[in-house]
Protein backbone atom coordinates (compact mmCIF):
# COMPACT_ATOMS: atom_id res chain seq x y z
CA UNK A 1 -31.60 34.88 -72.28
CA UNK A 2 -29.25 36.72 -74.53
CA UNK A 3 -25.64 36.76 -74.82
CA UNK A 4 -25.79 40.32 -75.96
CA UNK A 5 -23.15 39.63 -78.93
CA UNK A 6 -22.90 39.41 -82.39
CA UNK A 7 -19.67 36.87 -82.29
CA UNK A 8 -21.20 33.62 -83.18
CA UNK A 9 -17.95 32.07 -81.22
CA UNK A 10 -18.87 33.93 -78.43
CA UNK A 11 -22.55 32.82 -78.55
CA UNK A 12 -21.60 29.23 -79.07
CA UNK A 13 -19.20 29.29 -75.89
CA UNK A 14 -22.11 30.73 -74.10
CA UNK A 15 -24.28 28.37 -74.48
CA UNK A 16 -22.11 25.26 -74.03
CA UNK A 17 -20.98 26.50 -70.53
CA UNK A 18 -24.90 26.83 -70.07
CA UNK A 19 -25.29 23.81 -70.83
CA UNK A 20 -22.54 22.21 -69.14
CA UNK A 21 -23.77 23.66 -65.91
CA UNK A 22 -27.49 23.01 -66.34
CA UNK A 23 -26.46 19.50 -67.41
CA UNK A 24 -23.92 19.20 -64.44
CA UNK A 25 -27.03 20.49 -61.86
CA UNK A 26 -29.49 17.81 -63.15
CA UNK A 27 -27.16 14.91 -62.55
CA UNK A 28 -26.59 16.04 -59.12
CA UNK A 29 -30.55 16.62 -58.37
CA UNK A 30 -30.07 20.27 -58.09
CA UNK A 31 -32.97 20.81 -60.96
CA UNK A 32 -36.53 20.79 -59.81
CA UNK A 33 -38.91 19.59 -62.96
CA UNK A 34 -42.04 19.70 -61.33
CA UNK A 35 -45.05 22.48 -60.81
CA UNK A 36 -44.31 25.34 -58.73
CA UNK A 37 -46.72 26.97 -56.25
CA UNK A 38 -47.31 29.75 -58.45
CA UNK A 39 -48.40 27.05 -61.37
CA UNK A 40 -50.90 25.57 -59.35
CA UNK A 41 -52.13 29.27 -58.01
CA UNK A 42 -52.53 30.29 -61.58
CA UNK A 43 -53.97 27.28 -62.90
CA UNK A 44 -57.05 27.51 -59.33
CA UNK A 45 -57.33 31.37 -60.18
CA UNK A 46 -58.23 30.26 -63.90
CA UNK A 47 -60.83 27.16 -62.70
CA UNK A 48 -62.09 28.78 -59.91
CA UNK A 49 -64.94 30.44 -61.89
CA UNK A 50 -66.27 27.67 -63.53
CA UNK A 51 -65.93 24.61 -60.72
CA UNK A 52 -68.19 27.10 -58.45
CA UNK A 53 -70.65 27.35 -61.30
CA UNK A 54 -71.66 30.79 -61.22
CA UNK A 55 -72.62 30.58 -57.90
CA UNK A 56 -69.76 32.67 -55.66
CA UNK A 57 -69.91 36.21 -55.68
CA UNK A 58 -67.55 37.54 -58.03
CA UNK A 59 -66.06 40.07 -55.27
CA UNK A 60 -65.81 36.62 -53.10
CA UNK A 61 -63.62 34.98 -56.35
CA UNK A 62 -61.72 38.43 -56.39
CA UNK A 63 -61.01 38.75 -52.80
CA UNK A 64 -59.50 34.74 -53.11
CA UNK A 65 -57.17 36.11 -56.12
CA UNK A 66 -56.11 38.79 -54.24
CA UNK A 67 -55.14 36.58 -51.02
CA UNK A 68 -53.10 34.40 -53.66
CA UNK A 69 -51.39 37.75 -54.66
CA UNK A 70 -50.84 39.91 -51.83
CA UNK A 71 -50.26 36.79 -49.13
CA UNK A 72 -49.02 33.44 -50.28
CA UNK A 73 -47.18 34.15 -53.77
CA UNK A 74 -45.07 36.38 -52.52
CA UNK A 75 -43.93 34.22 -50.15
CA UNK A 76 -44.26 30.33 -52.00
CA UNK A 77 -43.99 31.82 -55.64
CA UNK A 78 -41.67 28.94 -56.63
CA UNK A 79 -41.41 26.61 -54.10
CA UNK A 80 -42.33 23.24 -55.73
CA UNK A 81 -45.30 21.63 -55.21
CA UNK A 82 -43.26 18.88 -53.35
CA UNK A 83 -41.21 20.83 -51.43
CA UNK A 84 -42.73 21.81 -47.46
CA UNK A 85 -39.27 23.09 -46.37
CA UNK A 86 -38.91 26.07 -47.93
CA UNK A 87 -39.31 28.05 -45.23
CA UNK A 88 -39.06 28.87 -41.53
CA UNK A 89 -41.44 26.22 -39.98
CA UNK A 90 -42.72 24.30 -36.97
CA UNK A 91 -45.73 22.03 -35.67
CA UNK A 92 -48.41 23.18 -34.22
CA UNK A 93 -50.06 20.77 -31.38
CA UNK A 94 -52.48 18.28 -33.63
CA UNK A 95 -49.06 17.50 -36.06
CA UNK A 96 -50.22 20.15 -38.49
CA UNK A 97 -46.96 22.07 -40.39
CA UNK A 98 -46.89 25.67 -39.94
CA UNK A 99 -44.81 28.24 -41.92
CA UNK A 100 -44.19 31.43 -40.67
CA UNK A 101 -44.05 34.72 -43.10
CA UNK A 102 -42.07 37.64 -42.63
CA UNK A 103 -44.12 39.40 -39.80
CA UNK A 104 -46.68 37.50 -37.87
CA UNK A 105 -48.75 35.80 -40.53
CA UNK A 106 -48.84 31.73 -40.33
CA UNK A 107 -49.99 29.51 -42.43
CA UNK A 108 -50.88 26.05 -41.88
CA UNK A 109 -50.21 23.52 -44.90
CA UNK A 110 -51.30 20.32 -44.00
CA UNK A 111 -52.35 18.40 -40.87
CA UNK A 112 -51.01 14.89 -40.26
């Protein structure tokens, strides 16, 4: 982030109002401080490789990167991990959540 001046004043005023409302957001619970979807796609992408031990196909480890990239980060990039309402949604018949992508695409999260 830059304040695009060379006033020091101007910087300093800047980044108290910044502050002020970032400070002002956490108090009210507005700030999310935890993992994102993304995070935990990034960190599966890097761990993949190894926890399979060599023994995937690395077109099958590509083709699971490429799911995460073209299907569900565009969609849950950074919803937190937490967070299951971040979307349009509904339950399918055994309790299971569904969310719905743009188009026809659904994706089912978690059973109960």
């Amino acid at each position: 982030m830059s304040t695009k001046t060379d006033s020091l004043a101007l910087a300093k005023e800047f980044a108290e109002d910044w502050y002020l409302e970032l400070r002002g957001k956490s108090r009210v619970g507005q700030l999310k401080q935890e993992r994102t979807f993304a995070d935990a796609a990034k960190q599966f992408v890097r761990e993949y490789v190894p926890l399979t031990n060599g023994e995937r196909n690395p077109r099958y480890v590509k083709d699971h990167e490429a799911r995460l990239d073209n299907h569900l980060l565009p969609y849950f990039d950074n919803i937190g991990l937490s967070d299951r309402s971040g979307g349009p949604r509904g339950v399918l018949g055994d309790g299971a959540d569904i969310f719905r992508t743009s188009g026809s695409k659904i994706i089912v999260l978690e059973s109960t």
